[in-house]
Structures are given as structure tokens and as C-alpha cells.
PDB file of N, CA and C in Angstrom:
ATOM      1  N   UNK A   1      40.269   7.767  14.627  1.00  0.00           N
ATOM      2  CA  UNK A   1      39.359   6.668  14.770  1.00  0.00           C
ATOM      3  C   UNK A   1      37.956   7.074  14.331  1.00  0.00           C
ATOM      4  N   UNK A   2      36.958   6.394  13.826  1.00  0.00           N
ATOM      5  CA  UNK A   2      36.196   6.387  13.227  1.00  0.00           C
ATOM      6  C   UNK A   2      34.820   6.125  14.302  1.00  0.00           C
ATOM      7  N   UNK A   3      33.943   7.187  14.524  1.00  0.00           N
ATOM      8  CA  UNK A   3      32.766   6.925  15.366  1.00  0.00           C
ATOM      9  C   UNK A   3      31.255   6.490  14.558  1.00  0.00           C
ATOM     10  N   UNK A   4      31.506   5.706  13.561  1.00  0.00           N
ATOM     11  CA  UNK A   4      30.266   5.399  12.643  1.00  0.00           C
ATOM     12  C   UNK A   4      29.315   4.905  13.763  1.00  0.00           C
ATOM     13  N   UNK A   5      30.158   3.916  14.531  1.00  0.00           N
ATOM     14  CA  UNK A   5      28.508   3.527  15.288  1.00  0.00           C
ATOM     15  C   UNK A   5      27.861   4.245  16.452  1.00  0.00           C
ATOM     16  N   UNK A   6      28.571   5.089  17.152  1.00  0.00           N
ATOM     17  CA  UNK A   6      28.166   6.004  17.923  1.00  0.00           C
ATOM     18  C   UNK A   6      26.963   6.829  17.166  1.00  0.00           C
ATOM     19  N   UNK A   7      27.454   7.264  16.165  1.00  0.00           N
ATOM     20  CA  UNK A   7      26.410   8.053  15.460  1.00  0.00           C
ATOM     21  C   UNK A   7      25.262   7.402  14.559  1.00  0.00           C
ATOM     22  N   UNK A   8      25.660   6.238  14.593  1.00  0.00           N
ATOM     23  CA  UNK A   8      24.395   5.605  13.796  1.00  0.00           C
ATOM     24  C   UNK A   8      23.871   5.419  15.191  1.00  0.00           C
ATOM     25  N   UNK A   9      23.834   5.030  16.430  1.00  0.00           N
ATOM     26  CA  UNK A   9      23.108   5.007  18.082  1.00  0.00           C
ATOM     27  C   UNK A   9      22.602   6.277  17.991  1.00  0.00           C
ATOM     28  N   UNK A  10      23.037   7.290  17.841  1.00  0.00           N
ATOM     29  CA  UNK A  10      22.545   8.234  18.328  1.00  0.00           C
ATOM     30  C   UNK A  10      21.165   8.593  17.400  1.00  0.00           C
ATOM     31  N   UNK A  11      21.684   8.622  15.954  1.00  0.00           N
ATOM     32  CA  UNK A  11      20.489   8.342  14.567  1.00  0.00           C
ATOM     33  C   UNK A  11      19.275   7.781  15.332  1.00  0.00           C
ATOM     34  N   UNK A  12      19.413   6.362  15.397  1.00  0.00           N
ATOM     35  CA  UNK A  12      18.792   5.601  15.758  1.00  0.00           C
ATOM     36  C   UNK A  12      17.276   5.637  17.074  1.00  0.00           C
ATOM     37  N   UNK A  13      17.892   6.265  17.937  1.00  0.00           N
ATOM     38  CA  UNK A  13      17.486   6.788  19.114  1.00  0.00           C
ATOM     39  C   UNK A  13      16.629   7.438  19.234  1.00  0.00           C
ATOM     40  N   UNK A  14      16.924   8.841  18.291  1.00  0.00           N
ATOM     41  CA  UNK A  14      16.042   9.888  18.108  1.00  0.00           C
ATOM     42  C   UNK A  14      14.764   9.611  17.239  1.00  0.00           C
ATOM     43  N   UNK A  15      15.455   8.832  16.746  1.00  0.00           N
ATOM     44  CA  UNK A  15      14.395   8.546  15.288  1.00  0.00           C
ATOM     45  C   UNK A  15      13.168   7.677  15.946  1.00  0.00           C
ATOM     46  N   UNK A  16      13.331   6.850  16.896  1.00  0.00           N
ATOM     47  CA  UNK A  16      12.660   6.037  17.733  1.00  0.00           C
ATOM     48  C   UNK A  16      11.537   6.866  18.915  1.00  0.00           C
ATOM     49  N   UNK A  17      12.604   7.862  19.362  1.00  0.00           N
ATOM     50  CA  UNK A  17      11.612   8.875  20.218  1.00  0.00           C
ATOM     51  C   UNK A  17      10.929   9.624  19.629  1.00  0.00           C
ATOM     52  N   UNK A  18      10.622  10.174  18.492  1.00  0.00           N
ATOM     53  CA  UNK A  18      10.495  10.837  17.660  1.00  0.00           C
ATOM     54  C   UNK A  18       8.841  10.417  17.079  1.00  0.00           C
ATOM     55  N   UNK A  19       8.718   9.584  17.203  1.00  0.00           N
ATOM     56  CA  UNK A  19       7.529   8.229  17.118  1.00  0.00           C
ATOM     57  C   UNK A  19       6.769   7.762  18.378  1.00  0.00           C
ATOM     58  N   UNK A  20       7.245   9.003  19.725  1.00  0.00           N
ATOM     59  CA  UNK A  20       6.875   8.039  20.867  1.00  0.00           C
ATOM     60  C   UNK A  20       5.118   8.945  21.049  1.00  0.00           C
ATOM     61  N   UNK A  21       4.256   7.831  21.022  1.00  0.00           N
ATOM     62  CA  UNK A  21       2.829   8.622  21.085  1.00  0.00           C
ATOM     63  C   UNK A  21       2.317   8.541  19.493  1.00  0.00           C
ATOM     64  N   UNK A  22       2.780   8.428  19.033  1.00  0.00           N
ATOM     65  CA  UNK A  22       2.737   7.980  17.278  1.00  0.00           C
ATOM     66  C   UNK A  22       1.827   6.890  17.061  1.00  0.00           C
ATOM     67  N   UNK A  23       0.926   6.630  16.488  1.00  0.00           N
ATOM     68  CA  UNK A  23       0.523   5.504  15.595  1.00  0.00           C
ATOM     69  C   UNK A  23       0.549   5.403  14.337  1.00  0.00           C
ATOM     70  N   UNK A  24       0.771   4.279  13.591  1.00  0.00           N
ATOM     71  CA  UNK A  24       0.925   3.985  12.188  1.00  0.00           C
ATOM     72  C   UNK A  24      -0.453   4.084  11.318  1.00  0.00           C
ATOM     73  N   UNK A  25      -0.608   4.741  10.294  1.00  0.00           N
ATOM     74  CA  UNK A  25      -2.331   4.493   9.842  1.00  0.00           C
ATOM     75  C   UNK A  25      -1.770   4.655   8.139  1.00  0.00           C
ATOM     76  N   UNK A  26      -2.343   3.758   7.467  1.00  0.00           N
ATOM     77  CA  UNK A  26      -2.049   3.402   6.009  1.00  0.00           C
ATOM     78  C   UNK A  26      -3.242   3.893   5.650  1.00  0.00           C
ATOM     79  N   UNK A  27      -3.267   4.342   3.963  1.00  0.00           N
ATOM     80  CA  UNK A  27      -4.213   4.337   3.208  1.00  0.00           C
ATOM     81  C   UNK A  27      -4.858   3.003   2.049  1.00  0.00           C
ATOM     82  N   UNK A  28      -5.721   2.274   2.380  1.00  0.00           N
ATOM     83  CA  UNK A  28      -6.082   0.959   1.576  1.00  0.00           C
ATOM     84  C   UNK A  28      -6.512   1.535   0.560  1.00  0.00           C
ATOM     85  N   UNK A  29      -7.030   2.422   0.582  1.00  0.00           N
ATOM     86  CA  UNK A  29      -8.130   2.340  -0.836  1.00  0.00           C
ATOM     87  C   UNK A  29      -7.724   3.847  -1.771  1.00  0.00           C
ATOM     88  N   UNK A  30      -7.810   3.535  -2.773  1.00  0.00           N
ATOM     89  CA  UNK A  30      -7.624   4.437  -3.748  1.00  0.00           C
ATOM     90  C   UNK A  30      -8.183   6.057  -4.105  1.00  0.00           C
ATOM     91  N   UNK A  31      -8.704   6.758  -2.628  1.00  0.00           N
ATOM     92  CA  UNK A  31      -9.540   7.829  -2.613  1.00  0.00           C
ATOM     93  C   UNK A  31      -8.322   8.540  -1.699  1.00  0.00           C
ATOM     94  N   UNK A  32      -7.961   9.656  -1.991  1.00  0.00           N
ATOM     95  CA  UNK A  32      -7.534  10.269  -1.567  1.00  0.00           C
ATOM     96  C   UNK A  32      -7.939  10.868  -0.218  1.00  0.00           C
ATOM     97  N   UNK A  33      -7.552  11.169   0.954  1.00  0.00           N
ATOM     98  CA  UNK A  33      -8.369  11.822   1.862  1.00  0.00           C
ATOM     99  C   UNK A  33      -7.773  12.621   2.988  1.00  0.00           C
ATOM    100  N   UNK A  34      -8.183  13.690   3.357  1.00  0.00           N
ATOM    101  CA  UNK A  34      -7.316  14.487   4.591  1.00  0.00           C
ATOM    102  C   UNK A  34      -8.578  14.747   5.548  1.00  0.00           C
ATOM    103  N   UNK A  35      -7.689  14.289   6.658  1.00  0.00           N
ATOM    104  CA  UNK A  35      -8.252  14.056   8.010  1.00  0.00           C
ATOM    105  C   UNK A  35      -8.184  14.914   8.800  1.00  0.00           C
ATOM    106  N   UNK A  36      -8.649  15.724   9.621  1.00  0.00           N
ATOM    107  CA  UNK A  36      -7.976  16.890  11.095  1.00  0.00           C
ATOM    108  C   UNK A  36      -8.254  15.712  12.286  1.00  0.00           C
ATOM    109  N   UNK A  37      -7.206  15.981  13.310  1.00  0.00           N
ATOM    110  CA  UNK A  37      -6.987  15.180  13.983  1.00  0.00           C
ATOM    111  C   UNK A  37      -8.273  15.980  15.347  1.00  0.00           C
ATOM    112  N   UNK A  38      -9.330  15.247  15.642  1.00  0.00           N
ATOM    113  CA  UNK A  38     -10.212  15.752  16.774  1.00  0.00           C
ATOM    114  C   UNK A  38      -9.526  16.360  17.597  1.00  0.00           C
ATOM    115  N   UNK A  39      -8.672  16.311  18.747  1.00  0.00           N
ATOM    116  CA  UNK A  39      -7.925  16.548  19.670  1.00  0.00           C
ATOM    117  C   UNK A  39      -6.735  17.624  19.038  1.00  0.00           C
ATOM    118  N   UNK A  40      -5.778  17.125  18.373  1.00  0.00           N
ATOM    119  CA  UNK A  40      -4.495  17.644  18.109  1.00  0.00           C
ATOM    120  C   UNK A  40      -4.796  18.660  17.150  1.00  0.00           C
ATOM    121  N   UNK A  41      -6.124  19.066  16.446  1.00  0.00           N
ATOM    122  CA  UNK A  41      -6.120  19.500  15.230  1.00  0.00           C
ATOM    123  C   UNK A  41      -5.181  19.589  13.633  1.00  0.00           C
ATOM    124  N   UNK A  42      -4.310  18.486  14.195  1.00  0.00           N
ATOM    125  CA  UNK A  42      -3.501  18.431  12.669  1.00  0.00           C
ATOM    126  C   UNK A  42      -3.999  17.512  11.942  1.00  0.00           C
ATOM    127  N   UNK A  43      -3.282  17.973  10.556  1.00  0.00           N
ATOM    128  CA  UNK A  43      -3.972  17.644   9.539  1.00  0.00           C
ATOM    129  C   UNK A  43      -2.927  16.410   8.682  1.00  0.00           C
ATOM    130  N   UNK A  44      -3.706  15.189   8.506  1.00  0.00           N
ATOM    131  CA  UNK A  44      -3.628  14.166   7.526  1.00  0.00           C
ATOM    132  C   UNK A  44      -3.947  13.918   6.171  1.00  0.00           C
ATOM    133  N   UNK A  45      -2.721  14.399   5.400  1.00  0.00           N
ATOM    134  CA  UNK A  45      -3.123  13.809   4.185  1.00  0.00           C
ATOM    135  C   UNK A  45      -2.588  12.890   3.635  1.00  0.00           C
ATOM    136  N   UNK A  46      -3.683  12.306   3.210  1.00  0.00           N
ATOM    137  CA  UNK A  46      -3.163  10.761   2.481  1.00  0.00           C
ATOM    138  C   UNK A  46      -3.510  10.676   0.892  1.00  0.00           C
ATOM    139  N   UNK A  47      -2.495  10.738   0.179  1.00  0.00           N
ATOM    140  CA  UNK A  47      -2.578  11.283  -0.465  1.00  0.00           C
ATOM    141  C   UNK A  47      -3.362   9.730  -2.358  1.00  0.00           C
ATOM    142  N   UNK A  48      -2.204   8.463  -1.654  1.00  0.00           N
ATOM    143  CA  UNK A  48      -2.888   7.279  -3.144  1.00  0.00           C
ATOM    144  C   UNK A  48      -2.701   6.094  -1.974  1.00  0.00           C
ATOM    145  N   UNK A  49      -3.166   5.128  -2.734  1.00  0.00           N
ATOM    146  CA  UNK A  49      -2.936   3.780  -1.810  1.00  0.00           C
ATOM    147  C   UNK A  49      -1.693   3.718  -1.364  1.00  0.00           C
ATOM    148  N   UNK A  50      -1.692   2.873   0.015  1.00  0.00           N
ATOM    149  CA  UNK A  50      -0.625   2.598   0.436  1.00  0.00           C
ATOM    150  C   UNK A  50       0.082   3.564   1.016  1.00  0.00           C
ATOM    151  N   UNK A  51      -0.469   5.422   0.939  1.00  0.00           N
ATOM    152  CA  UNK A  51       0.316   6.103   1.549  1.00  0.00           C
ATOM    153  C   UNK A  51       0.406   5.967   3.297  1.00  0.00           C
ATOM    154  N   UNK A  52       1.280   6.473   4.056  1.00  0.00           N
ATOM    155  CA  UNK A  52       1.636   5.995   5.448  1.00  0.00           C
ATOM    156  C   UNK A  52       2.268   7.087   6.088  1.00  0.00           C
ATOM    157  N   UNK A  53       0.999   7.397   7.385  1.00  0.00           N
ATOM    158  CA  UNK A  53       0.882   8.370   8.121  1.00  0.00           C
ATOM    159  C   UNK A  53       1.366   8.179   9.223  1.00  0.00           C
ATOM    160  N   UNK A  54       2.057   9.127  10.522  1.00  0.00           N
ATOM    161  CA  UNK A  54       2.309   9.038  11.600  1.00  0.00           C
ATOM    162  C   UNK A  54       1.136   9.733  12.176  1.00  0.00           C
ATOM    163  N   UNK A  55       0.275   8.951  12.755  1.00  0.00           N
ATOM    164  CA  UNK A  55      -1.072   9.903  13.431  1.00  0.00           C
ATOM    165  C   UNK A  55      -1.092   9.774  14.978  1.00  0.00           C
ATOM    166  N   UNK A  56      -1.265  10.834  15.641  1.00  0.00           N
ATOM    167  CA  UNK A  56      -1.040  11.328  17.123  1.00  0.00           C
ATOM    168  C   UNK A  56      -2.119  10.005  17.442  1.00  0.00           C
ATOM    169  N   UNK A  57      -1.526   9.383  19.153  1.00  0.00           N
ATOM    170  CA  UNK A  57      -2.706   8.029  19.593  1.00  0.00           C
ATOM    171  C   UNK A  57      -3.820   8.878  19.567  1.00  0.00           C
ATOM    172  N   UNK A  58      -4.257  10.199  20.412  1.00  0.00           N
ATOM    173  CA  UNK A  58      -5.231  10.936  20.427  1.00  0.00           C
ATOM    174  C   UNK A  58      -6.392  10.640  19.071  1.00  0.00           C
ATOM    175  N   UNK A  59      -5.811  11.080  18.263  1.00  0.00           N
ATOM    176  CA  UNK A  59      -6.379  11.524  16.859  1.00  0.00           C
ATOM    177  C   UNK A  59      -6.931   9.952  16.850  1.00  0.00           C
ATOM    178  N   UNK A  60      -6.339   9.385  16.931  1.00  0.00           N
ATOM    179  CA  UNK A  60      -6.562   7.283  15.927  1.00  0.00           C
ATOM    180  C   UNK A  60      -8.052   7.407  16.507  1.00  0.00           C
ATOM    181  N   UNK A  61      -9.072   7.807  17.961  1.00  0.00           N
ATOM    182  CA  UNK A  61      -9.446   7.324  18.262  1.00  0.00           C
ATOM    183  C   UNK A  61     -10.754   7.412  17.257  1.00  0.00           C
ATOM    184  N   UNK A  62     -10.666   8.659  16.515  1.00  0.00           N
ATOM    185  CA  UNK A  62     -12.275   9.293  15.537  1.00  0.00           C
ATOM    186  C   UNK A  62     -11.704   8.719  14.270  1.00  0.00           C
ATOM    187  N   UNK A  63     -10.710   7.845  14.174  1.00  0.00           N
ATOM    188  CA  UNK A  63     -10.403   7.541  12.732  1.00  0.00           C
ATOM    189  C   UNK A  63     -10.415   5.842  12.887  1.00  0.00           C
ATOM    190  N   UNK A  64     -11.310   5.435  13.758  1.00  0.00           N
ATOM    191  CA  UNK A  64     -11.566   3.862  13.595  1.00  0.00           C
ATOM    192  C   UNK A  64     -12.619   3.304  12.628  1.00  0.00           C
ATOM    193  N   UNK A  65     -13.709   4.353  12.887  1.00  0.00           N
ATOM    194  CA  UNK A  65     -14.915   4.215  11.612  1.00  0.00           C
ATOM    195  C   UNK A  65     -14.414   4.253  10.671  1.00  0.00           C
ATOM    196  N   UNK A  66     -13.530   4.920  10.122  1.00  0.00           N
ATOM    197  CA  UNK A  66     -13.137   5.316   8.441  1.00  0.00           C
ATOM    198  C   UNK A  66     -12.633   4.063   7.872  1.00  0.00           C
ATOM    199  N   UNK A  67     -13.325   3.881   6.927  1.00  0.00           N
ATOM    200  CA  UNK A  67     -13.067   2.355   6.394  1.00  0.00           C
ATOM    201  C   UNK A  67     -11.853   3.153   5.200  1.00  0.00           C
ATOM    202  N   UNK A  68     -11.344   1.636   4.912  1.00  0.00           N
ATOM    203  CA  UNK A  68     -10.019   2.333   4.304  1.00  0.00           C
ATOM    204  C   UNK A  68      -8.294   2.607   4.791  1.00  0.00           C
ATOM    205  N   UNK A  69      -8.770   2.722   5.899  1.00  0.00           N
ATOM    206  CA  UNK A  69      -7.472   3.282   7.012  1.00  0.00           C
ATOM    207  C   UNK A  69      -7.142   2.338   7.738  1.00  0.00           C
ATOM    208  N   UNK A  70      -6.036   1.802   7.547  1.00  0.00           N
ATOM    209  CA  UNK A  70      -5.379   0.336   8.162  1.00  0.00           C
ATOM    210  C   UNK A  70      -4.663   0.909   9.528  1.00  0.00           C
ATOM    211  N   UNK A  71      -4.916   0.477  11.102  1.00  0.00           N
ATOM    212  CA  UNK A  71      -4.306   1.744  11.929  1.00  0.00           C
ATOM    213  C   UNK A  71      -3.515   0.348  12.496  1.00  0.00           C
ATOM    214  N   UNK A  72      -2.242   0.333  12.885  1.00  0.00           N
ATOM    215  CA  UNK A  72      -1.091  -0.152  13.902  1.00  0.00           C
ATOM    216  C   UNK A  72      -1.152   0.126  15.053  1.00  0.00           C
ATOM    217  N   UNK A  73      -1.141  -0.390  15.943  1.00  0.00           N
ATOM    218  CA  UNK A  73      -1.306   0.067  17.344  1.00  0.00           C
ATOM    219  C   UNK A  73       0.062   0.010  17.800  1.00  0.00           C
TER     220      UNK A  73
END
């Protein structure tokens, strides 16, 4: 018997926790730019438009000024 969907649940799951504390932050504008996260000290690079970052909630809070950076809550 075939457990495809067990394992696509389980896929699924992790991939979800994996993101927990995560925020979404896009790049709008056409300047390349890498960020250190205040708190977490990691590092963001974004590299052309439209690229799409997983940035720690911590970090989002010094990256609200930065025009350019589309953030998801």
C-alpha cells in the first residue's frame, strides 16, 4: 500500500514549522542590498527585484524604515 499522503502530511508540517517566528520581506526596488539582522545578527541578502526573504520577527523591527522592502506580517 502506498503512503503518499502520510508523507506529503508530514512534508507539509515541517515545512510550516520551519517558518514559525519567520516573516516574509520582498525586495521592490532594483538595488541590491544585504541587511544584518539587529538582534539575530544574520545576514540578508537580497539579491534583484522581487527577491524573497525569510527574516527573523526580531530583525523586521530595524527594517521598517528601509524603503524598498515589502514586509508580511
Amino acid at each position: 500500500m502506498c503512503n503518499c499522503n502520510q508523507k506529503r502530511a508530514i512534508y507539509s508540517s515541517e515545512s510550516n514549522q520551519s517558518q514559525k517566528g519567520m516573516v516574509k520581506v520582498i525586495l521592490k526596488e532594483n538595488t541590491p542590498t544585504v541587511l544584518n539582522g539587529d538582534i539575530t545578527g544574520r545576514i540578508y541578502v537580497f539579491r534583484k527585484i522581487n527577491d524573497l526573504n525569510w527574516v527573523d520577527k526580531r530583525d523586521v523591527m530595524s527594517m521598517n524604515e528601509i524603503n524598498g522592502l515589502q514586509i508580511f506580517y
